[in-house]
PDB file of N, CA and C in Angstrom:
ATOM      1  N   UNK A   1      59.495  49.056 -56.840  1.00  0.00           N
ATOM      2  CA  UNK A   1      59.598  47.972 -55.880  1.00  0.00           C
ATOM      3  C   UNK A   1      58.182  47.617 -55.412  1.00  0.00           C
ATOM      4  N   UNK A   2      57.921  46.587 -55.730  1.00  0.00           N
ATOM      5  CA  UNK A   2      56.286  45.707 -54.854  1.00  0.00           C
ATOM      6  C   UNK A   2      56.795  45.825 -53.331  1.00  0.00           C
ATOM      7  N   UNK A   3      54.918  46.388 -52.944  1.00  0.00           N
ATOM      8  CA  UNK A   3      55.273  46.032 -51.365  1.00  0.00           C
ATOM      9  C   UNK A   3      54.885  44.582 -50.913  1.00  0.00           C
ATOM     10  N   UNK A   4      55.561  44.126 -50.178  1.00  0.00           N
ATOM     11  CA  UNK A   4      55.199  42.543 -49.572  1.00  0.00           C
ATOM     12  C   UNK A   4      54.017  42.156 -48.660  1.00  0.00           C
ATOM     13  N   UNK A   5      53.721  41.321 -49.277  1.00  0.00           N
ATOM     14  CA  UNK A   5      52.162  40.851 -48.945  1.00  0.00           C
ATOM     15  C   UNK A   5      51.860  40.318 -47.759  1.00  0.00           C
ATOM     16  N   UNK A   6      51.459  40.261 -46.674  1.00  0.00           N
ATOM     17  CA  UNK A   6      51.131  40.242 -45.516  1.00  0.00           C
ATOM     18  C   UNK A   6      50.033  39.297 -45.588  1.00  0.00           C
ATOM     19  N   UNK A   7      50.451  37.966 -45.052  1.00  0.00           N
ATOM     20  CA  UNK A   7      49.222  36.796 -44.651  1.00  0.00           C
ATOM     21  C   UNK A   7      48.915  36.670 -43.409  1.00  0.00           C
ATOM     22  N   UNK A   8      47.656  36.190 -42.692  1.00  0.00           N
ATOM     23  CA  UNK A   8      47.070  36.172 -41.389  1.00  0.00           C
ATOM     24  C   UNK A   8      46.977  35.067 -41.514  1.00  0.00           C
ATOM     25  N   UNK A   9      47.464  33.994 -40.362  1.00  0.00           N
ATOM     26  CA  UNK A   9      47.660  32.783 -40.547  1.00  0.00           C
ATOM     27  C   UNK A   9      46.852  31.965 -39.398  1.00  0.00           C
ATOM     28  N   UNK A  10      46.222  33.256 -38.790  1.00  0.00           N
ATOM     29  CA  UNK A  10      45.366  32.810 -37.213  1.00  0.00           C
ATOM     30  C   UNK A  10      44.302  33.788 -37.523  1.00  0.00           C
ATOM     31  N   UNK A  11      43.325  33.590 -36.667  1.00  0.00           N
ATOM     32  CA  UNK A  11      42.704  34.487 -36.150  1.00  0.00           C
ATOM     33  C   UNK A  11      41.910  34.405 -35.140  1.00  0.00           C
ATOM     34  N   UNK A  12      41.425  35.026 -34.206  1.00  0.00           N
ATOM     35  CA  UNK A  12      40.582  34.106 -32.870  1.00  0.00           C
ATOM     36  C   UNK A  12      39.805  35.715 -32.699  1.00  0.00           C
ATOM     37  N   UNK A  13      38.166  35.253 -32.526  1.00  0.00           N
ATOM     38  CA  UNK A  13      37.378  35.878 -32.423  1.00  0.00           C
ATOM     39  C   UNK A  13      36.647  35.686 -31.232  1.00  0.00           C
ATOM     40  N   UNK A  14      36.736  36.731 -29.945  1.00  0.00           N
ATOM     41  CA  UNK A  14      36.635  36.588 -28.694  1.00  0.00           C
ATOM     42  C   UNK A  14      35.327  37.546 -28.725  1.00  0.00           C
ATOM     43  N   UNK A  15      33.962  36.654 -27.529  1.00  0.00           N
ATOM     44  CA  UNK A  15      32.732  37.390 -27.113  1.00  0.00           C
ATOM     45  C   UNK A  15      32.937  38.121 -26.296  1.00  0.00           C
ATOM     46  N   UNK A  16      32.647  39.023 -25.017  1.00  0.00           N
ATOM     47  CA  UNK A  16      32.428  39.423 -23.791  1.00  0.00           C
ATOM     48  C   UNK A  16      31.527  38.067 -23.265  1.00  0.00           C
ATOM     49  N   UNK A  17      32.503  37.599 -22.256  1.00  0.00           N
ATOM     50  CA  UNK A  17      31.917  36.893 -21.130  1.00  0.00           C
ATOM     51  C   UNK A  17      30.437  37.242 -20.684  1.00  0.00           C
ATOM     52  N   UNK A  18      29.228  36.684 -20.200  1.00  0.00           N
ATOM     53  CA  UNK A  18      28.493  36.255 -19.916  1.00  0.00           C
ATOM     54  C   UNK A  18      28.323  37.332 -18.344  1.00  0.00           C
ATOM     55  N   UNK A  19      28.236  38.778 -18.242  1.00  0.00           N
ATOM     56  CA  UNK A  19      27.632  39.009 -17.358  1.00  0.00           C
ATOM     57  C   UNK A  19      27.159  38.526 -16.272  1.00  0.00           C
ATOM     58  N   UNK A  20      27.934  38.481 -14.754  1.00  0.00           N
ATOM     59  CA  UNK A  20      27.562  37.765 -13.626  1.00  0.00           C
ATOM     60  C   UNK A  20      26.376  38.567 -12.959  1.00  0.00           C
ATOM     61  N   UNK A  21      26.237  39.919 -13.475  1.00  0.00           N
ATOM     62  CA  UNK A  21      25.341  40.863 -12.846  1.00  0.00           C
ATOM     63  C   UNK A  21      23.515  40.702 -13.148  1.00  0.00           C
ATOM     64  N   UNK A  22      23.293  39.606 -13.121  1.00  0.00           N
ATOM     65  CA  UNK A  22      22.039  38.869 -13.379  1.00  0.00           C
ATOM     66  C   UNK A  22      20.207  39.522 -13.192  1.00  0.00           C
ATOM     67  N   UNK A  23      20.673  40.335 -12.209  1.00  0.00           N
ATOM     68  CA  UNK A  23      19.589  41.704 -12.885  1.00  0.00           C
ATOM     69  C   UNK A  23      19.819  42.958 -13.069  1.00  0.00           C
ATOM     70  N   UNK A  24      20.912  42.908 -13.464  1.00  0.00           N
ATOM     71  CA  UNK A  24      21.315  44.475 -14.481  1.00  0.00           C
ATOM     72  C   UNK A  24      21.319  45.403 -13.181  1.00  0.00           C
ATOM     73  N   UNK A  25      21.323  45.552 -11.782  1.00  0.00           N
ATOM     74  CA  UNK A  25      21.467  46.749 -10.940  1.00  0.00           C
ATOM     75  C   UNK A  25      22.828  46.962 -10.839  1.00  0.00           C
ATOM     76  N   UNK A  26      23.752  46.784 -11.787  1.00  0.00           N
ATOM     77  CA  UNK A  26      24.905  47.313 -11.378  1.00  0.00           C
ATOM     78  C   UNK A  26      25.876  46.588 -10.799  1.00  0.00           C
ATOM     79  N   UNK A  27      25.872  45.746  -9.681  1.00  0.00           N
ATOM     80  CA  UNK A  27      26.311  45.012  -8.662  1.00  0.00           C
ATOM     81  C   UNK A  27      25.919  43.195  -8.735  1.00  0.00           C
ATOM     82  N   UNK A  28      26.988  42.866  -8.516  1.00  0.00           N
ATOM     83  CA  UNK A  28      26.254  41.303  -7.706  1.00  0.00           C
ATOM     84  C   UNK A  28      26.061  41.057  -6.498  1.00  0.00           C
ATOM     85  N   UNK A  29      25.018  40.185  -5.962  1.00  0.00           N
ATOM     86  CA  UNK A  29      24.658  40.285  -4.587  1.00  0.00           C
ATOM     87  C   UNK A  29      23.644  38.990  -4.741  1.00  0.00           C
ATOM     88  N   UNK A  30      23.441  38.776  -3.422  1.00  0.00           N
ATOM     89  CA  UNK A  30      22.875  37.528  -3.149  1.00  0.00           C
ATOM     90  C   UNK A  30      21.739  37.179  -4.137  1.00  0.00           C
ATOM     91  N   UNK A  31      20.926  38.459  -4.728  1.00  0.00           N
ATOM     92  CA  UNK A  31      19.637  38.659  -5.608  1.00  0.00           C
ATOM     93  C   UNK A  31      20.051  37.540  -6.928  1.00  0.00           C
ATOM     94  N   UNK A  32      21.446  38.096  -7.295  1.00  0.00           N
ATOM     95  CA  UNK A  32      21.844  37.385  -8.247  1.00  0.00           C
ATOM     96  C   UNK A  32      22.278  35.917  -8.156  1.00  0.00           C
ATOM     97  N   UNK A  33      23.014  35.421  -6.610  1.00  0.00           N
ATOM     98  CA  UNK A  33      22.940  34.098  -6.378  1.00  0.00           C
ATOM     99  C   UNK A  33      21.893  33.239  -6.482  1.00  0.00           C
ATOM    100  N   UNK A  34      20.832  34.034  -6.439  1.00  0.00           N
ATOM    101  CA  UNK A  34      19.265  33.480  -6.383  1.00  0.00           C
ATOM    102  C   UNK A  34      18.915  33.037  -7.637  1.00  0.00           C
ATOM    103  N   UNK A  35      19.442  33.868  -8.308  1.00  0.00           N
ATOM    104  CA  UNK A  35      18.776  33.684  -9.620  1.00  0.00           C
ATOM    105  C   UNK A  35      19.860  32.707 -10.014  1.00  0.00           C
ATOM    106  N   UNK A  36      21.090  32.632 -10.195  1.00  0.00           N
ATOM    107  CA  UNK A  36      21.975  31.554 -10.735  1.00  0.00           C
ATOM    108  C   UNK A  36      21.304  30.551 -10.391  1.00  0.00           C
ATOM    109  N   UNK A  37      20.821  30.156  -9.004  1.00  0.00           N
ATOM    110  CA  UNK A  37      20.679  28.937  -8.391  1.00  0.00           C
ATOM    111  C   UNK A  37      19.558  28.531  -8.616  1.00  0.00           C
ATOM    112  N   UNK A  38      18.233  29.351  -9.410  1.00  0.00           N
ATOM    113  CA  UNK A  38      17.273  29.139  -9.912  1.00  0.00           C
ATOM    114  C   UNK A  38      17.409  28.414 -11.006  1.00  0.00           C
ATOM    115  N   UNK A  39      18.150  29.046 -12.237  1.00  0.00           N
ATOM    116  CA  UNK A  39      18.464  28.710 -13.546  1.00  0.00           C
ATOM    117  C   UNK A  39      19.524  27.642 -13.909  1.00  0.00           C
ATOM    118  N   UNK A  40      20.220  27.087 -12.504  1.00  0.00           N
ATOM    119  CA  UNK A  40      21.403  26.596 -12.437  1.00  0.00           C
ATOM    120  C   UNK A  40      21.082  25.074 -13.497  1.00  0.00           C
ATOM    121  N   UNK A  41      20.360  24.210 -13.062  1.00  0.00           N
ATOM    122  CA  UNK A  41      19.708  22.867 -13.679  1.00  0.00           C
ATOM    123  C   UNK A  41      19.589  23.212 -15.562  1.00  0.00           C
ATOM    124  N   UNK A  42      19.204  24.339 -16.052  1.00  0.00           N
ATOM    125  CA  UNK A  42      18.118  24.420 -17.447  1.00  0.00           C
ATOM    126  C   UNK A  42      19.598  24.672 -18.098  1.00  0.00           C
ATOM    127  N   UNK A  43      20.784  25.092 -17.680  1.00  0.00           N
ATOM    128  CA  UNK A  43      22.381  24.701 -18.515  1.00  0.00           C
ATOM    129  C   UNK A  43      22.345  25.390 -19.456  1.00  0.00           C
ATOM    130  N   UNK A  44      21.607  26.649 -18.894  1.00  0.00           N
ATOM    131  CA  UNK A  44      21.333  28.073 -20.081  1.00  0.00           C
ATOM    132  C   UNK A  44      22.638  28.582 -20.369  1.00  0.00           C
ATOM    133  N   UNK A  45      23.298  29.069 -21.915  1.00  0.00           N
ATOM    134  CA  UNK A  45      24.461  29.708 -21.932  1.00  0.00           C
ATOM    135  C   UNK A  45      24.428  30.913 -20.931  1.00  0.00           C
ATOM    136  N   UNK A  46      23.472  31.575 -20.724  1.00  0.00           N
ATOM    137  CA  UNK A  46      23.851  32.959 -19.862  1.00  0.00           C
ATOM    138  C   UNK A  46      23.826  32.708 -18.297  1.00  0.00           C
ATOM    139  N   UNK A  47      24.346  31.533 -17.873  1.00  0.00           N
ATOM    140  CA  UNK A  47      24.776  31.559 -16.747  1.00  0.00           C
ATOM    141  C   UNK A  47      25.790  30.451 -17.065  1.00  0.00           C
ATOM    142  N   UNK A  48      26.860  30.484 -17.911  1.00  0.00           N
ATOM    143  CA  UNK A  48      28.027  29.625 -18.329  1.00  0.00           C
ATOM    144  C   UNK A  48      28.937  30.988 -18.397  1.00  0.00           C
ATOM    145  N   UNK A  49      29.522  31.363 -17.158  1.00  0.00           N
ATOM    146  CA  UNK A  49      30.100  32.466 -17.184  1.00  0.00           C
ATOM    147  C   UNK A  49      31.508  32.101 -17.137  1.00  0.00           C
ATOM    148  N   UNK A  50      32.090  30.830 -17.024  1.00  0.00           N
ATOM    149  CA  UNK A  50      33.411  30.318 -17.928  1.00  0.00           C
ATOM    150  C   UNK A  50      33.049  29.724 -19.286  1.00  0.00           C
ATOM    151  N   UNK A  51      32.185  29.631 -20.016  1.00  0.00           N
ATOM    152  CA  UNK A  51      31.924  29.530 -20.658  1.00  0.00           C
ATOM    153  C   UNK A  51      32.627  28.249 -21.719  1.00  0.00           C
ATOM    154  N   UNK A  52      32.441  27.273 -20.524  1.00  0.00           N
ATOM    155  CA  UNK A  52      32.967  25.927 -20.636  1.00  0.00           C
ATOM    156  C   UNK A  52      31.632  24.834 -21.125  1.00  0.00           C
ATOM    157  N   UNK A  53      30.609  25.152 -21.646  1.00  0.00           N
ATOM    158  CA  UNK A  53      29.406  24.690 -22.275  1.00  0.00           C
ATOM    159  C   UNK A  53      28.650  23.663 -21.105  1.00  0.00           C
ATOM    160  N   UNK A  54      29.129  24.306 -19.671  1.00  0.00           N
ATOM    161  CA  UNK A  54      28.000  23.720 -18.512  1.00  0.00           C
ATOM    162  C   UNK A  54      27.907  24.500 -18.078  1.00  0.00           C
ATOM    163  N   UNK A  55      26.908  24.863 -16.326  1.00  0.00           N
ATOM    164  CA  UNK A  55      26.064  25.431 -16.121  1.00  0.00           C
ATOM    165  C   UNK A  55      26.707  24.992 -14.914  1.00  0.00           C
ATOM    166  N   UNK A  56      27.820  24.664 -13.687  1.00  0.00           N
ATOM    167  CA  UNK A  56      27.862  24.159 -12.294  1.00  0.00           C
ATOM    168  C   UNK A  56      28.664  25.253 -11.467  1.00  0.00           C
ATOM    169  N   UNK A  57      28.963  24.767 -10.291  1.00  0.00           N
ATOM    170  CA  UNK A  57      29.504  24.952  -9.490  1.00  0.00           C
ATOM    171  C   UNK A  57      30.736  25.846  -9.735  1.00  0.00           C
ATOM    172  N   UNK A  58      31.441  25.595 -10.483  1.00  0.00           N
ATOM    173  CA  UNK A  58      32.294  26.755 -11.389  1.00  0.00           C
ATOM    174  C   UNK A  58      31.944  28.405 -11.246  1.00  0.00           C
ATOM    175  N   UNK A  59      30.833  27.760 -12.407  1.00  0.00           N
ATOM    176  CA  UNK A  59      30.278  29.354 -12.473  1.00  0.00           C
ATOM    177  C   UNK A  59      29.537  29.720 -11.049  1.00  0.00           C
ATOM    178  N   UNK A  60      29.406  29.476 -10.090  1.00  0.00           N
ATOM    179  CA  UNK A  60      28.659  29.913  -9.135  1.00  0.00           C
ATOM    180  C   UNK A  60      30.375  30.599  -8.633  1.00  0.00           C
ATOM    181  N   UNK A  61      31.080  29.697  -8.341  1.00  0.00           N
ATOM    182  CA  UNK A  61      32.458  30.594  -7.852  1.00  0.00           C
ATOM    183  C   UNK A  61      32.626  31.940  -8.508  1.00  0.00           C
ATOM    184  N   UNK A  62      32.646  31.677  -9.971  1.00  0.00           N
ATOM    185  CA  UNK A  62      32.969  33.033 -10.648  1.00  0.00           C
ATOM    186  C   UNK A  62      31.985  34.061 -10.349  1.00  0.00           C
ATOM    187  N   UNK A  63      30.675  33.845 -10.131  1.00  0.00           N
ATOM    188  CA  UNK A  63      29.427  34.703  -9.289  1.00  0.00           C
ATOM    189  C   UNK A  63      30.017  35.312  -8.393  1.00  0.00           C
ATOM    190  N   UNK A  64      30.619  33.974  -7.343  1.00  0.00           N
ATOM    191  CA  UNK A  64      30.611  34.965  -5.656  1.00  0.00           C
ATOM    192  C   UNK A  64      32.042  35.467  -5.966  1.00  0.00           C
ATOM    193  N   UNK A  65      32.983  35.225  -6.679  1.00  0.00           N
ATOM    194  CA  UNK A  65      33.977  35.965  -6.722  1.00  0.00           C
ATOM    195  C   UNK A  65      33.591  37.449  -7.124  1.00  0.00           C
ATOM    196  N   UNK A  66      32.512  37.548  -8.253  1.00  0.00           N
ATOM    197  CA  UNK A  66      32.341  38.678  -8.931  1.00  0.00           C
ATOM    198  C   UNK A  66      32.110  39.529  -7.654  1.00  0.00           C
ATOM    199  N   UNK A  67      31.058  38.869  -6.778  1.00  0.00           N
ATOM    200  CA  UNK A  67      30.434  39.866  -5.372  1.00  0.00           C
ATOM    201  C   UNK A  67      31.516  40.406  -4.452  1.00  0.00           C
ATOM    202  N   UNK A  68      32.510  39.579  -4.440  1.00  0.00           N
ATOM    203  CA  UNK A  68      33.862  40.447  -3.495  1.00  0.00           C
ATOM    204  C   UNK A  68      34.085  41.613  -3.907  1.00  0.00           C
ATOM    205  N   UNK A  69      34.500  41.926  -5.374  1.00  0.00           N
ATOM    206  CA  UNK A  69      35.238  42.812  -5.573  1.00  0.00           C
ATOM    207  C   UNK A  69      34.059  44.023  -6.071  1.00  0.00           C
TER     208      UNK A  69
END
């Protein structure tokens, strides 16, 4: 008996999100609001932390959300 052949008919290849922790100490904190709000204008991917191919107000939420928790 042949075994039956198995096709993949999708596939979706997912990054790790874009690090809100903007100088690597571990934590987010205002240090890092600073820096978003520095880099915010230049629409760099590493502060597109929905990673919706802009650089606004969005991602600053997803920042200070990151700092709550």
């Amino acid at each position: 008996m042949a075994t039956p052949e198995k096709t993949i008919t999708s596939l979706s290849v997912t990054e790790n999100p874009p690090s809100t922790d903007l100088n690597n100490d571990g934590k987010q904190t205002f240090i890092d609001i600073g820096i978003f709000l520095q880099n915010m204008l230049h629409n760099d991917a590493r502060y597109d932390f929905n990673q919706d191919g802009k650089v606004d107000a969005r991602d600053m939420g997803i920042l200070i959300d990151a700092g709550r928790h």
